[in-house]
C-alpha atoms as a PDB file:
ATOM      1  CA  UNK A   1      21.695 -52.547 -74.584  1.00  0.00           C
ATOM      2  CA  UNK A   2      22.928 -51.899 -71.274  1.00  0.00           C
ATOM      3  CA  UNK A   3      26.218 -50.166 -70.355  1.00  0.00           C
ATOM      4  CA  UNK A   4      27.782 -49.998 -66.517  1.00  0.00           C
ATOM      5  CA  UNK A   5      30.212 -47.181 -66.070  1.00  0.00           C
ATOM      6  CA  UNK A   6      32.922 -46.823 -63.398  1.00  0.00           C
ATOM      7  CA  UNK A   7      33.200 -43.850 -62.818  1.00  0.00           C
ATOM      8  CA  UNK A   8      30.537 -41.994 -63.820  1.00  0.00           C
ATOM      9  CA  UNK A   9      32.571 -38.002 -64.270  1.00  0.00           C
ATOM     10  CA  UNK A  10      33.406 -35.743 -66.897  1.00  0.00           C
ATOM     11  CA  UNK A  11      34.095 -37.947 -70.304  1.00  0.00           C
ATOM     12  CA  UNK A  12      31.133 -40.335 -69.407  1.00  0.00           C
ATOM     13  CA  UNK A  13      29.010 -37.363 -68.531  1.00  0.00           C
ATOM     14  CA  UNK A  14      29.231 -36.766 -72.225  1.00  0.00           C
ATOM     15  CA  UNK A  15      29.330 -40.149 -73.519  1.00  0.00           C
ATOM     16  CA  UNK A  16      25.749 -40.652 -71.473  1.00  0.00           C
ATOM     17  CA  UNK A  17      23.389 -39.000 -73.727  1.00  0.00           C
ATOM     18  CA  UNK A  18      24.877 -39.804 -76.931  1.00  0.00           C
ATOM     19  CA  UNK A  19      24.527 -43.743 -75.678  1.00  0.00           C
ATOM     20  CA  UNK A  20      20.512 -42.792 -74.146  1.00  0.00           C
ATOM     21  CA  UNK A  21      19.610 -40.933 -77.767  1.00  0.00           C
ATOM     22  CA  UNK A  22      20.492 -44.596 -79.239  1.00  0.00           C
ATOM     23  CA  UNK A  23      18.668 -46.314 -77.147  1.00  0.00           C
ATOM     24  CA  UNK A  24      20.803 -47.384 -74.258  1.00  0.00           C
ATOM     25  CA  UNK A  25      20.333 -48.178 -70.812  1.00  0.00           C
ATOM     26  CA  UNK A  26      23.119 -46.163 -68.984  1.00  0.00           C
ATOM     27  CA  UNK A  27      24.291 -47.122 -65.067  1.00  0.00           C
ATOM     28  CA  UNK A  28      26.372 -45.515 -63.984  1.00  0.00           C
ATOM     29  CA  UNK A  29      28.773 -45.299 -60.196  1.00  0.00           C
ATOM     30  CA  UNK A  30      29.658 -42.495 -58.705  1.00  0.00           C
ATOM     31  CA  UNK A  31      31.315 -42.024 -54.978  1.00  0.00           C
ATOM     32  CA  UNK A  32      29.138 -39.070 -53.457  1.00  0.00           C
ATOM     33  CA  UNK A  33      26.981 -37.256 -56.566  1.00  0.00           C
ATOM     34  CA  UNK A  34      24.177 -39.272 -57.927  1.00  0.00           C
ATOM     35  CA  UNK A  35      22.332 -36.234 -58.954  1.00  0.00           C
ATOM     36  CA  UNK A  36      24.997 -35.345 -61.522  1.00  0.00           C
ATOM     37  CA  UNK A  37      25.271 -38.954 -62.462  1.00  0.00           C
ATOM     38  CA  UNK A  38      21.348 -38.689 -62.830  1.00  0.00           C
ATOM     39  CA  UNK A  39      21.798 -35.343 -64.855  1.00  0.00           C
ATOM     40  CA  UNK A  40      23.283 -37.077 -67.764  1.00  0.00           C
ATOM     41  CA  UNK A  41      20.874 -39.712 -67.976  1.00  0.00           C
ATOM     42  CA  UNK A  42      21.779 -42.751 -65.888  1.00  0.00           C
ATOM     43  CA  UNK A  43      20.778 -44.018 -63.463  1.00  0.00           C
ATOM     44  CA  UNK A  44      23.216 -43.589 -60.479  1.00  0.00           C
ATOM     45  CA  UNK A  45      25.064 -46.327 -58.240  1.00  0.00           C
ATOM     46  CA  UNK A  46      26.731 -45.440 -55.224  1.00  0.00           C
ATOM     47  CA  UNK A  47      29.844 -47.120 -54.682  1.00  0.00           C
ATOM     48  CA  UNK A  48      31.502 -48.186 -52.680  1.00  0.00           C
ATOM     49  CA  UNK A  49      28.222 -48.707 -50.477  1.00  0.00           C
ATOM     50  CA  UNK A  50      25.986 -50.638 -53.476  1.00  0.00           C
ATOM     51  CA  UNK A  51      27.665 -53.468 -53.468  1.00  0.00           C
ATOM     52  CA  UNK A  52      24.333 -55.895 -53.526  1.00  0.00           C
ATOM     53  CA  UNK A  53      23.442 -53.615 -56.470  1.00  0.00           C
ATOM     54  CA  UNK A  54      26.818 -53.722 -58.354  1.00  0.00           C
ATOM     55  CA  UNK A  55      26.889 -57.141 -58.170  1.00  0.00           C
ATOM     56  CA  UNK A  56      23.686 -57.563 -60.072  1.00  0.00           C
ATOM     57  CA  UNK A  57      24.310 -54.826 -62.669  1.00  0.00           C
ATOM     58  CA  UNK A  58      27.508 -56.239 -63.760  1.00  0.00           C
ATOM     59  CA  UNK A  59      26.775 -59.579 -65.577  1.00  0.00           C
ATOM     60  CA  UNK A  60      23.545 -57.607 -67.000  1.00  0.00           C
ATOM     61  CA  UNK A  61      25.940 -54.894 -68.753  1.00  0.00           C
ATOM     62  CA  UNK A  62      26.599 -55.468 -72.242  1.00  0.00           C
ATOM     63  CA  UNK A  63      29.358 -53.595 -71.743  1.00  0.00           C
ATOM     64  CA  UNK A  64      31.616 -51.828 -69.427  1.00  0.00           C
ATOM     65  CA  UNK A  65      33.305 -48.882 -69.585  1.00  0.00           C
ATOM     66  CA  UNK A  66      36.523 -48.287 -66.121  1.00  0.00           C
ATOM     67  CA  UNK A  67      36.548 -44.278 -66.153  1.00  0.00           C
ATOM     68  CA  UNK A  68      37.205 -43.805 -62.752  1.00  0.00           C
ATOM     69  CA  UNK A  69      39.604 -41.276 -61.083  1.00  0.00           C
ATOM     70  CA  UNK A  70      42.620 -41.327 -59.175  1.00  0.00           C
ATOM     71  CA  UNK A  71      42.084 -41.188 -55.608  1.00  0.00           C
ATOM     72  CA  UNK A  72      43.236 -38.163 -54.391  1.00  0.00           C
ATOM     73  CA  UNK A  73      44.434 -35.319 -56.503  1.00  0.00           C
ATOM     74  CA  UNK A  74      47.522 -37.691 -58.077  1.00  0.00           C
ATOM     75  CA  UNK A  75      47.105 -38.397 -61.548  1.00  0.00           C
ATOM     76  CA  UNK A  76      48.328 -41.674 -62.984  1.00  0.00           C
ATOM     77  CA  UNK A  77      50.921 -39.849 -65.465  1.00  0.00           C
END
């Protein structure tokens, strides 16, 4: 099984090896720190700037998980 995350921070950070320990394939996009995206066990995207790559990881995902930030230091709430 493959999962693409968006957003690859804190609560996939966790998620990540739980998903890898089962067996999962784990991508995962992050704006400027692949090696922490690498860290948790998936293998990093770079985005924006992967766009070739994104394209092909998305209808290869089983499924996807949107955990992305706010821009900025605004929260949504």
């Amino acid at each position: 099984m493959k999962m693409l995350v968006f957003g690859h921070g804190y609560s996939a950070g966790f998620l990540t090896p739980l998903l890898t320990a089962r067996g999962w394939q784990v991508t995962g996009t992050t704006r400027d720190d692949p090696d922490r995206v690498a860290a948790a066990g998936a293998e990093p995207l770079l985005w924006p700037g992967s766009e070739d790559a994104l394209r092909t990881a998305i209808p290869q995902a089983d499924a996807i998980l949107v955990s992305a930030a706010p821009a900025g230091t605004a929260t949504p709430c």
